[in-house]
C-alpha atoms as a PDB file:
ATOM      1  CA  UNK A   1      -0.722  14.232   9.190  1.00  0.00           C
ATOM      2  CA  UNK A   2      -1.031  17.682  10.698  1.00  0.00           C
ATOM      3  CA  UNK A   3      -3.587  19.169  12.997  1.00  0.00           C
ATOM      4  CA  UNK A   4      -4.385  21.369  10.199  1.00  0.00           C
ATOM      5  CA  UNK A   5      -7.643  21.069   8.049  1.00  0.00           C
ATOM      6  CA  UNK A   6      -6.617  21.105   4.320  1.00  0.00           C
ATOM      7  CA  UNK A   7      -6.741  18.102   2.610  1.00  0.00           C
ATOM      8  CA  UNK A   8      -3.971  15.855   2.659  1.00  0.00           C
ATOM      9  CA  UNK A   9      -2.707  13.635  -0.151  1.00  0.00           C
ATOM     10  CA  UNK A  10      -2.109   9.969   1.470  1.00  0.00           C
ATOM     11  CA  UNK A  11      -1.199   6.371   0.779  1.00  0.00           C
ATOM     12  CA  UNK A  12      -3.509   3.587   2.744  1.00  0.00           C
ATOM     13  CA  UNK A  13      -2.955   0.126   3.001  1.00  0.00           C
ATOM     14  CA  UNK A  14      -5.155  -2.666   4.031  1.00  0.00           C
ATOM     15  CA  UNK A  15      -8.055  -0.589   3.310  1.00  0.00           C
ATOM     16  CA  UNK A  16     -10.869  -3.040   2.264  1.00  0.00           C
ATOM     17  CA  UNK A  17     -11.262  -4.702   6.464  1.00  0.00           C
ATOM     18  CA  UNK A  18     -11.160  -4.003  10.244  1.00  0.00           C
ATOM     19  CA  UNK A  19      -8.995  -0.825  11.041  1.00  0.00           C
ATOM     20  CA  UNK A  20      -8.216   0.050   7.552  1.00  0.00           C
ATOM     21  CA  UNK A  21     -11.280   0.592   6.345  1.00  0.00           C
ATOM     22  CA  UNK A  22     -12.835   2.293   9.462  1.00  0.00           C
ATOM     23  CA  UNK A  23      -9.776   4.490   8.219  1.00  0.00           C
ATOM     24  CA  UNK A  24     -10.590   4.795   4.726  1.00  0.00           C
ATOM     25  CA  UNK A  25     -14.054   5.905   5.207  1.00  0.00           C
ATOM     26  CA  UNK A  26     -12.645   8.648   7.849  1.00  0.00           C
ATOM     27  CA  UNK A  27     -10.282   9.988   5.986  1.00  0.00           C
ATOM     28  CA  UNK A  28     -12.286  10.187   2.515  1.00  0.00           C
ATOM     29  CA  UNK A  29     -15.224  11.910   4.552  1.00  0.00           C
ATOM     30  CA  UNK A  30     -12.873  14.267   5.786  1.00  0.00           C
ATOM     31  CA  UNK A  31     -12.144  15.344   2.646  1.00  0.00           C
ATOM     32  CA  UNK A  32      -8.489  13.901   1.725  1.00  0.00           C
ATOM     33  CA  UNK A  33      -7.203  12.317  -1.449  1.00  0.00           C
ATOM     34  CA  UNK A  34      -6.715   9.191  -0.528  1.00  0.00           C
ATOM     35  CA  UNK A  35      -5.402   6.362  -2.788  1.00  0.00           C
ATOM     36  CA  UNK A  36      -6.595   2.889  -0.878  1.00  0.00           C
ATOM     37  CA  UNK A  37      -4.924  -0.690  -1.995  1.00  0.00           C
ATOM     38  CA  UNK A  38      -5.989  -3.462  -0.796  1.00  0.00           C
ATOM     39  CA  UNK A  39      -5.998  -7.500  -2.519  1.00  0.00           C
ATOM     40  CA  UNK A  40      -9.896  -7.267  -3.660  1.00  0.00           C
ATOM     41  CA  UNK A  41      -9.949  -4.820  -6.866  1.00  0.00           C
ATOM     42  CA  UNK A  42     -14.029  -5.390  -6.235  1.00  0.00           C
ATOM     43  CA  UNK A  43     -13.946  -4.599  -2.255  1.00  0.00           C
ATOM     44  CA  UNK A  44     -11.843  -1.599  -3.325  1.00  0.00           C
ATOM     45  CA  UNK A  45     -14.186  -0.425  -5.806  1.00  0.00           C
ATOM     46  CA  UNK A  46     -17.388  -0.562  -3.640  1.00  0.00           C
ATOM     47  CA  UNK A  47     -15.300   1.317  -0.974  1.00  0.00           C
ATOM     48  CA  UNK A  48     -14.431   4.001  -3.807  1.00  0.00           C
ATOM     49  CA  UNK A  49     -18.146   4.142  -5.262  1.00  0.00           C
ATOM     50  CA  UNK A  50     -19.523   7.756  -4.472  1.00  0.00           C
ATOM     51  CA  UNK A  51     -15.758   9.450  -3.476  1.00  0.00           C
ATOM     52  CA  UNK A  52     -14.487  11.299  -6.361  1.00  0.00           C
ATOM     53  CA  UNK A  53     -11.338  12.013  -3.742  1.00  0.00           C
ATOM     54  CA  UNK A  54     -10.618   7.832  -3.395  1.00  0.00           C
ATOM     55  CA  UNK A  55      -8.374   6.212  -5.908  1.00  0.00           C
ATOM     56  CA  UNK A  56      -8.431   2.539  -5.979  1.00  0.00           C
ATOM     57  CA  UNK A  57      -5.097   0.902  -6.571  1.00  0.00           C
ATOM     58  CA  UNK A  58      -5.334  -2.658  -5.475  1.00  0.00           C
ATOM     59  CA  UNK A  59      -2.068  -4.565  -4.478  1.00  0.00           C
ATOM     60  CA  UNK A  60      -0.772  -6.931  -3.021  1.00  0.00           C
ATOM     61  CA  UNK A  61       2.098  -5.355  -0.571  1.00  0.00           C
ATOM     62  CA  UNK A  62       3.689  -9.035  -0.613  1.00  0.00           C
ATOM     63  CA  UNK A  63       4.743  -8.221  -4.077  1.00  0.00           C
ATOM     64  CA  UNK A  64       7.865  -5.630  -4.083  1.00  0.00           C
ATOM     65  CA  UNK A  65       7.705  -5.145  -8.333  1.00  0.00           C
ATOM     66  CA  UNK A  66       3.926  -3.869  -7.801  1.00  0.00           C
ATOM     67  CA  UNK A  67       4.207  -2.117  -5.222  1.00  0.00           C
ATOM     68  CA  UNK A  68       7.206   0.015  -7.072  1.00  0.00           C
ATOM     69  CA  UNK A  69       4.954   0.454  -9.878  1.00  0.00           C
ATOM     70  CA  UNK A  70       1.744   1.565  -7.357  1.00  0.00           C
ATOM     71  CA  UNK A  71       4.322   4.248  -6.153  1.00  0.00           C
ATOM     72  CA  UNK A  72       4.820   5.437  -9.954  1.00  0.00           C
ATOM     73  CA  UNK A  73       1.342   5.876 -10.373  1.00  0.00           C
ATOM     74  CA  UNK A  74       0.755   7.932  -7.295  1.00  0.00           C
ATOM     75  CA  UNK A  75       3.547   9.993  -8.605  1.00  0.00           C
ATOM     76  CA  UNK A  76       1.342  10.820 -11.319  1.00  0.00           C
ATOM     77  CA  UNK A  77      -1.628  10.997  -9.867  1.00  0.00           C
ATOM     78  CA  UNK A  78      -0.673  13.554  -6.570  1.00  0.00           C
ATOM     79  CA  UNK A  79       2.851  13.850  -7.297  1.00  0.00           C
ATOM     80  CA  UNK A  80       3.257  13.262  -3.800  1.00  0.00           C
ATOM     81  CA  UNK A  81       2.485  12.230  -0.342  1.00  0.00           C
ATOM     82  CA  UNK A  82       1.533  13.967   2.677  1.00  0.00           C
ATOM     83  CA  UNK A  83       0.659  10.324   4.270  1.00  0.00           C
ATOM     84  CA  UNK A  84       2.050   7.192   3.263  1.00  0.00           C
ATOM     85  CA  UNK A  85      -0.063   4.900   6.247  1.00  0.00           C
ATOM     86  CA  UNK A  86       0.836   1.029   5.728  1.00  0.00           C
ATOM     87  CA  UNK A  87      -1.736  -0.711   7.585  1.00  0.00           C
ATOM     88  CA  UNK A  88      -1.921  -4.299   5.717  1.00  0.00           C
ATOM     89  CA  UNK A  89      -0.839  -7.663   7.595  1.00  0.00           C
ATOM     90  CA  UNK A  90      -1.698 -10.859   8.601  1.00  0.00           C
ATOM     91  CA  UNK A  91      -1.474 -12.976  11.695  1.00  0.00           C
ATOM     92  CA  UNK A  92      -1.006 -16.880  12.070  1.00  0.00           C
ATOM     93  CA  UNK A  93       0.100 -18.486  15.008  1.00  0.00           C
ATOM     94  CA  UNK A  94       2.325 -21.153  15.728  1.00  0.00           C
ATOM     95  CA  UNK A  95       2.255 -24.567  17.318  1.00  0.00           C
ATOM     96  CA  UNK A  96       6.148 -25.120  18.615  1.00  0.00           C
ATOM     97  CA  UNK A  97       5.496 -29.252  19.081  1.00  0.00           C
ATOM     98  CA  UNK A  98       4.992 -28.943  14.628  1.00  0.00           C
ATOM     99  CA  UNK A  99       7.088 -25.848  13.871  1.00  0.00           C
ATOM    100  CA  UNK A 100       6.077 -24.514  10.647  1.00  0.00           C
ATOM    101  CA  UNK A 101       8.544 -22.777   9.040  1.00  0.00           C
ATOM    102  CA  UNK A 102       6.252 -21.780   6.164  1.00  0.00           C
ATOM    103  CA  UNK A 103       3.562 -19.602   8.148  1.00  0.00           C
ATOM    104  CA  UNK A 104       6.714 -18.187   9.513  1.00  0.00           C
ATOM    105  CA  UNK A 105       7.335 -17.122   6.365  1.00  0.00           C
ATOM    106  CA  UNK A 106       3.674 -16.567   5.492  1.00  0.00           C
ATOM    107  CA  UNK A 107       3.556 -13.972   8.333  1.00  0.00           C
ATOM    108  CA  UNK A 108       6.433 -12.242   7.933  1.00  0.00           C
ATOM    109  CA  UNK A 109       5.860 -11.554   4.015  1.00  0.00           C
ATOM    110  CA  UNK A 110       3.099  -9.184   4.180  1.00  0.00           C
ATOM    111  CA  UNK A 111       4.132  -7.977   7.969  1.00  0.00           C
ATOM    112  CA  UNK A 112       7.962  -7.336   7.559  1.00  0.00           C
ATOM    113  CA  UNK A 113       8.665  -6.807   4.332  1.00  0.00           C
ATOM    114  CA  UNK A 114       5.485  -5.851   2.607  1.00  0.00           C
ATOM    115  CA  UNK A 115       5.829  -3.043   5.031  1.00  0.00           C
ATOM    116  CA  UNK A 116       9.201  -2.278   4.137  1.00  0.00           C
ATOM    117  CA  UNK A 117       8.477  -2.588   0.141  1.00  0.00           C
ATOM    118  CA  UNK A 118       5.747   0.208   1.241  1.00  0.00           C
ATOM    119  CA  UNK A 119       8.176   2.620   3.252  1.00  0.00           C
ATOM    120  CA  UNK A 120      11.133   1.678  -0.094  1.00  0.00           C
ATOM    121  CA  UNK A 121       8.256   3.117  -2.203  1.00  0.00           C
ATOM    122  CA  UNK A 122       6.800   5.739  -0.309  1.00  0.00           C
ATOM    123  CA  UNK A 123       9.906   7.593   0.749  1.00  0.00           C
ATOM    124  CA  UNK A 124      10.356   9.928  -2.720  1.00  0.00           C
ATOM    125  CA  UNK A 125       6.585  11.001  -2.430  1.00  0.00           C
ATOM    126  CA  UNK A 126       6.857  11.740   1.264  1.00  0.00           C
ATOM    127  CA  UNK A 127      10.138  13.840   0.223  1.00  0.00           C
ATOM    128  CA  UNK A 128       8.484  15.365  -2.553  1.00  0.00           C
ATOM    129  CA  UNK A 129       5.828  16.709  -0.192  1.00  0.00           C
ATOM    130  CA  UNK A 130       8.653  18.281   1.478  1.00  0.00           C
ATOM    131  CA  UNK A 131      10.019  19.778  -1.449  1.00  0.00           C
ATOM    132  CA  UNK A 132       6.992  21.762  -2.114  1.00  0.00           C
ATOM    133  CA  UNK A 133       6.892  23.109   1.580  1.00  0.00           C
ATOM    134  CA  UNK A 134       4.483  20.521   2.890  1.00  0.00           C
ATOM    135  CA  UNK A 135       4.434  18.098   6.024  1.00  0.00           C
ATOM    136  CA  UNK A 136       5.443  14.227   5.453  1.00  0.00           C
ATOM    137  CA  UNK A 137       4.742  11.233   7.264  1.00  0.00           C
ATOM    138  CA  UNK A 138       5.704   7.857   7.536  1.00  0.00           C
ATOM    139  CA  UNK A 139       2.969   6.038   9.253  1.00  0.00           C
ATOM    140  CA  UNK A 140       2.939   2.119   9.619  1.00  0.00           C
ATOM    141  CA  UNK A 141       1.000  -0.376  11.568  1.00  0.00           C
ATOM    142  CA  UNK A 142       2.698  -2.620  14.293  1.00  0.00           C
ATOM    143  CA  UNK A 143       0.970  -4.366  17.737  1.00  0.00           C
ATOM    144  CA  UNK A 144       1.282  -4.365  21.468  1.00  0.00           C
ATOM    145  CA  UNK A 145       2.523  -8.051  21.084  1.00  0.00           C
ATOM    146  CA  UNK A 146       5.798  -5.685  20.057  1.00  0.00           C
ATOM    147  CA  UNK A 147       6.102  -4.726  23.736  1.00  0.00           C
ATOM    148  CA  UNK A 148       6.468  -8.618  25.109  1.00  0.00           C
ATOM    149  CA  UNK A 149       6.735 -12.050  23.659  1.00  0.00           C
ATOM    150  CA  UNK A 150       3.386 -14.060  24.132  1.00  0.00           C
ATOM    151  CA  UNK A 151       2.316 -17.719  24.006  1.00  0.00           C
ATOM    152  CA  UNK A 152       2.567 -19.063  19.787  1.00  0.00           C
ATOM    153  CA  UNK A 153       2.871 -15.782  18.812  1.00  0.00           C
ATOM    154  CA  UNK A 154       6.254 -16.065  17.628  1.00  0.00           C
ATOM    155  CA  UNK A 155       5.606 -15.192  14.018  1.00  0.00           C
ATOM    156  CA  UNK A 156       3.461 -12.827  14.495  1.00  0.00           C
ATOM    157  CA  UNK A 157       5.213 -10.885  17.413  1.00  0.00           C
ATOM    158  CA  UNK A 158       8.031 -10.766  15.691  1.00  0.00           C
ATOM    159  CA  UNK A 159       7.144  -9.491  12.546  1.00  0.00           C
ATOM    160  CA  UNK A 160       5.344  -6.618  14.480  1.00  0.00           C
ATOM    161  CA  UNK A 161       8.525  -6.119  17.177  1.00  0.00           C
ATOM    162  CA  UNK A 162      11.018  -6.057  13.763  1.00  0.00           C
ATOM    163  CA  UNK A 163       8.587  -3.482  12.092  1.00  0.00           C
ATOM    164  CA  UNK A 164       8.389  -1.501  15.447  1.00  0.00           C
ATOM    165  CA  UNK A 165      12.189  -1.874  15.512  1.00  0.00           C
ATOM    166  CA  UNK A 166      13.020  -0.895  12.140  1.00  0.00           C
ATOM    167  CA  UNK A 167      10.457   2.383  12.390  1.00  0.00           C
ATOM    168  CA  UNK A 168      12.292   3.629  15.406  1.00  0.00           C
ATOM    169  CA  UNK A 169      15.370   3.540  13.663  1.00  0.00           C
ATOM    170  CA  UNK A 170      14.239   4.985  10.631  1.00  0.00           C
ATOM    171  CA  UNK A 171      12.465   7.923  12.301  1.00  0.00           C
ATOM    172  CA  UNK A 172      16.275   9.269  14.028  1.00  0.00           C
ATOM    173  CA  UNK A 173      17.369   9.198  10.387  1.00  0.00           C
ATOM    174  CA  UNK A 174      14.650  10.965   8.370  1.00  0.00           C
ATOM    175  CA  UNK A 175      14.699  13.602  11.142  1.00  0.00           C
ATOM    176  CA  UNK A 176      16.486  15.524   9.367  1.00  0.00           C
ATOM    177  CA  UNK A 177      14.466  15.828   6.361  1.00  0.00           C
ATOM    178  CA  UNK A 178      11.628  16.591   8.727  1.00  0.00           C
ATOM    179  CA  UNK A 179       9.879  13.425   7.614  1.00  0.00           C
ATOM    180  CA  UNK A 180       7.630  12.125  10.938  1.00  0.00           C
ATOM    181  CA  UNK A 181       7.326   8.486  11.670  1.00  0.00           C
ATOM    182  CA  UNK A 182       4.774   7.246  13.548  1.00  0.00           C
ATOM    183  CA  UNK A 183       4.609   2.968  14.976  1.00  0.00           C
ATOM    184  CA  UNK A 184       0.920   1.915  15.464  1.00  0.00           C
ATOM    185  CA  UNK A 185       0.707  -0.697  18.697  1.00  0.00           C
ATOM    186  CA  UNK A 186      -3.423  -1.522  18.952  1.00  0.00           C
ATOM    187  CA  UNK A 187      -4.211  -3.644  21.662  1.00  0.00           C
ATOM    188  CA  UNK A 188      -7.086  -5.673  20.401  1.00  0.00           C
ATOM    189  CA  UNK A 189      -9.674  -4.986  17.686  1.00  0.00           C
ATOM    190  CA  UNK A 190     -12.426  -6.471  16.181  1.00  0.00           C
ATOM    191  CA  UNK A 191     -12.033  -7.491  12.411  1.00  0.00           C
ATOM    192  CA  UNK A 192     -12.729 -10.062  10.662  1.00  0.00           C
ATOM    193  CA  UNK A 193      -8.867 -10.928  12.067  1.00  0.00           C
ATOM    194  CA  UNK A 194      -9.502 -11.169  15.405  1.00  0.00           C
ATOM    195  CA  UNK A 195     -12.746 -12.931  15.004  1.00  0.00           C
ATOM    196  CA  UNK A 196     -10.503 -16.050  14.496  1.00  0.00           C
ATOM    197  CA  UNK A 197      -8.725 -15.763  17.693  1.00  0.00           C
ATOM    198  CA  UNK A 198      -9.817 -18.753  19.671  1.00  0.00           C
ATOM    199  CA  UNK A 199      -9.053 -17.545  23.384  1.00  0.00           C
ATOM    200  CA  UNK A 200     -10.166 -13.837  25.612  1.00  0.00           C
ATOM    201  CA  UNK A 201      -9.162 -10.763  24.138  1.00  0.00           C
ATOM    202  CA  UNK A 202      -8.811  -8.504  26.905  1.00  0.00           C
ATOM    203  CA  UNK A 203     -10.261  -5.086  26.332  1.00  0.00           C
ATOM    204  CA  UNK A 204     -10.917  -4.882  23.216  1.00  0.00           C
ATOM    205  CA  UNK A 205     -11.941  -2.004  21.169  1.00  0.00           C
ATOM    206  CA  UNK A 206     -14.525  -1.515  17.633  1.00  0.00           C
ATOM    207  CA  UNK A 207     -12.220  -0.671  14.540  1.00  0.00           C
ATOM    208  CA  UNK A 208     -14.203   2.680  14.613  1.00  0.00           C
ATOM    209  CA  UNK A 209     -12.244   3.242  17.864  1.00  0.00           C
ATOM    210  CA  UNK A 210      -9.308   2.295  16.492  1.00  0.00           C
ATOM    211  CA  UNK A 211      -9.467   4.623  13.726  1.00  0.00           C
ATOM    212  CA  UNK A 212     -10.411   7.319  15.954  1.00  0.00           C
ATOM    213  CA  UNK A 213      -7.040   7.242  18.587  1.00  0.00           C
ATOM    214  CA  UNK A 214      -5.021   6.488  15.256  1.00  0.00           C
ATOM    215  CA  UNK A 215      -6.513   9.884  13.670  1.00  0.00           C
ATOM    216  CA  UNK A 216      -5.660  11.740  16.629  1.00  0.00           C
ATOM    217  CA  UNK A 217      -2.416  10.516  17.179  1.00  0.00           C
ATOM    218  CA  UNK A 218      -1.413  11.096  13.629  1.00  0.00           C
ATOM    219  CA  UNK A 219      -2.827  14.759  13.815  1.00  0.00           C
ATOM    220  CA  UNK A 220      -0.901  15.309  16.968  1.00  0.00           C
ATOM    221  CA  UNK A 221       2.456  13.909  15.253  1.00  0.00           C
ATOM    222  CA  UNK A 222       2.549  10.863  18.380  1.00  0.00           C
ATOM    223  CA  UNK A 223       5.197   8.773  17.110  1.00  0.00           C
ATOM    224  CA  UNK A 224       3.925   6.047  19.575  1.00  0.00           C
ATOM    225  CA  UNK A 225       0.482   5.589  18.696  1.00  0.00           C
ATOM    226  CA  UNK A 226      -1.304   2.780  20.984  1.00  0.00           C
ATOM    227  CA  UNK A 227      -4.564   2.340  22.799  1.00  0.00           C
ATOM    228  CA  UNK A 228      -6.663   1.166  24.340  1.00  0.00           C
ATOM    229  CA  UNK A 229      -4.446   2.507  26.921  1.00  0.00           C
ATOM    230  CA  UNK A 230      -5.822   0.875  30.080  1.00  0.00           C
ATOM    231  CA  UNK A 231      -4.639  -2.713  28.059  1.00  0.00           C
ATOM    232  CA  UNK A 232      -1.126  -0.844  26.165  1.00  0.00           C
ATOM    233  CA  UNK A 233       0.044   1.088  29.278  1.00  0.00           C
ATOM    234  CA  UNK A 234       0.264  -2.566  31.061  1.00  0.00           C
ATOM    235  CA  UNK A 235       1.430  -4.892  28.456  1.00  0.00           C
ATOM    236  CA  UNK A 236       4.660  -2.214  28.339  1.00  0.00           C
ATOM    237  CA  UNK A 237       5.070  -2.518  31.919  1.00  0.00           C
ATOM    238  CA  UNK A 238       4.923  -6.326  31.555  1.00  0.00           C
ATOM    239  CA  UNK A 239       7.917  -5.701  29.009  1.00  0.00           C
ATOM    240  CA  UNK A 240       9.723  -4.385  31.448  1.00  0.00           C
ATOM    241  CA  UNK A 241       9.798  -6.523  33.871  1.00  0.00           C
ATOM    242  CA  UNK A 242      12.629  -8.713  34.624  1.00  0.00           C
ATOM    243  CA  UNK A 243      13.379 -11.897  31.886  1.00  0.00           C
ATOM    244  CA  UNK A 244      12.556 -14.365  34.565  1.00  0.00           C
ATOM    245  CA  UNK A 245       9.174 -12.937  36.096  1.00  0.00           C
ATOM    246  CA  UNK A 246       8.309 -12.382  32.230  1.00  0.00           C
ATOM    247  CA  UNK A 247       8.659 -15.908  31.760  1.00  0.00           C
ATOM    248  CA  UNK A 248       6.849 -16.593  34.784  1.00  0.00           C
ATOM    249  CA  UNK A 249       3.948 -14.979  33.940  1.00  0.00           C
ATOM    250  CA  UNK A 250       3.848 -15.429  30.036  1.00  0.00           C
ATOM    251  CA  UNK A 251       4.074 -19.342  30.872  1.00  0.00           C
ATOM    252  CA  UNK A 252       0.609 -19.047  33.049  1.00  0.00           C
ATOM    253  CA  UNK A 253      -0.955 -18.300  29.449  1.00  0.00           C
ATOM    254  CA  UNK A 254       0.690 -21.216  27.733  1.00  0.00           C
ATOM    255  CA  UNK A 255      -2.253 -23.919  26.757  1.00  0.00           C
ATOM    256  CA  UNK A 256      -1.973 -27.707  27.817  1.00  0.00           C
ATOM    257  CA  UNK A 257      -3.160 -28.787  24.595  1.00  0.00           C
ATOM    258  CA  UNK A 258      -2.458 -32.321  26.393  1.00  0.00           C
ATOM    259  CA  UNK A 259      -5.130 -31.710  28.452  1.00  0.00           C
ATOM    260  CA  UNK A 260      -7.521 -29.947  25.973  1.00  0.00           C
ATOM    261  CA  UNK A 261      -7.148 -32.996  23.630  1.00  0.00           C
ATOM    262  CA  UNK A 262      -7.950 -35.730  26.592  1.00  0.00           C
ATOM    263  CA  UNK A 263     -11.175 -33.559  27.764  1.00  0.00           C
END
């Protein structure tokens, strides 16, 4: 997304809750032509109701086959994308004393690779935009738990830190089709998401907030988009620091559920 003001074609994922939709509602206001997917065909469809610029194409990102066939249909919708923004996920975490292998997976799915399915798709629109003379980017949503590995967060840190990874990677190679790629890393928001986290969630920030640093970022072509920045800024120093004071101090927020269950 460019800092100028014509509309923009673009891609959104995740659109129906939390960040997504604060996003959704932003950029249909502003006057793009925006096709939203999300899981609920009937969440989409209130979202949609009023915005003859919103086209609801509901998907689940988990599912590489549909979301091939969503990119066909954008094709001829728009014929192509300024935008492609992949914002959908989950997050589970993990007890290591029952390791289950199946949220593993269960995270990953939709964080990794339905990502990655998105990008697969996305990439001929976003170089179709280019074709005609237009700006393309690749924008997709990751977390500060990419900067440093946190208490049961192994799942879901490291489907984030792989996305991150993979993005960074990708961007030095589409360079030179001027495609942009930008990495999301919020700190935390509340959604409905985060509602279920059962310990303190330093600083966090509205999803209206969110969308509003990821707008800006995007218009200003960041490729490292992450706020708030009081709470980002010092997780990546954290990541920094050397293994053993990381451990040291990532240890201090490890529970002693032996404890918890005796109280």
């Amino acid at each position: 997304m460019s800092s100028a003001n014509r509309p923009q074609r673009i891609w959104l994922t995740g659109a129906t809750s939390g960040i997504g939709e604060a996003l959704a509602r932003r950029l249909l206001d502003a006057g793009h032509r925006v096709v939203l997917s999300a899981r609920s065909e009937d969440k989409l469809d209130a979202l949609c109701r009023g915005h003859d610029n919103a086209i609801a194409l509901p998907l689940d990102v988990s599912d590489r086959e549909a979301v091939q066939a969503a990119a066909e249909r954008i094709k001829t919708e728009l014929g192509g994308l300024e935008l492609a923004l992949f914002n959908a996920g989950t997050c589970e975490y993990l007890d290591a004393r029952a390791f289950d292998m199946a949220l593993v997976e269960r995270v990953f799915t939709p964080n990794l690779y339905g990502t990655l399915y998105g990008v697969e798709a996305a990439l001929p629109l976003l170089r179709a935009a280019r074709a005609e003379g237009q700006s393309a980017r690749l924008a997709v949503t990751s977390s500060a738990s990419a900067y440093i590995a946190l208490p049961r967060a192994e799942a879901y840190g490291a489907s984030k830190a792989a996305v991150s990874y993979f993005m960074e990677s990708l961007r030095l190679d589409l360079a030179p089709e001027a495609i942009g790629v930008s990495v999301i890393h919020p700190g935390f928001v509340k959604t409905p998401l985060t509602e279920q986290n059962d310990f303190p969630m330093p600083m966090q920030v509205s999803a209206d907030q969110a969308a509003d640093a990821i707008l800006k970022g995007l218009a200003k072509g960041r490729k490292d988009i992450h706020f708030p920045k009081g709470f980002t800024w010092l997780v990546k120093l954290l990541g920094i620091l050397p293994p053993a004071l990381r451990f040291a101090l990532g240890r201090r927020m490890v529970r002693d559920t032996a404890r918890e269950n005796e109280a």
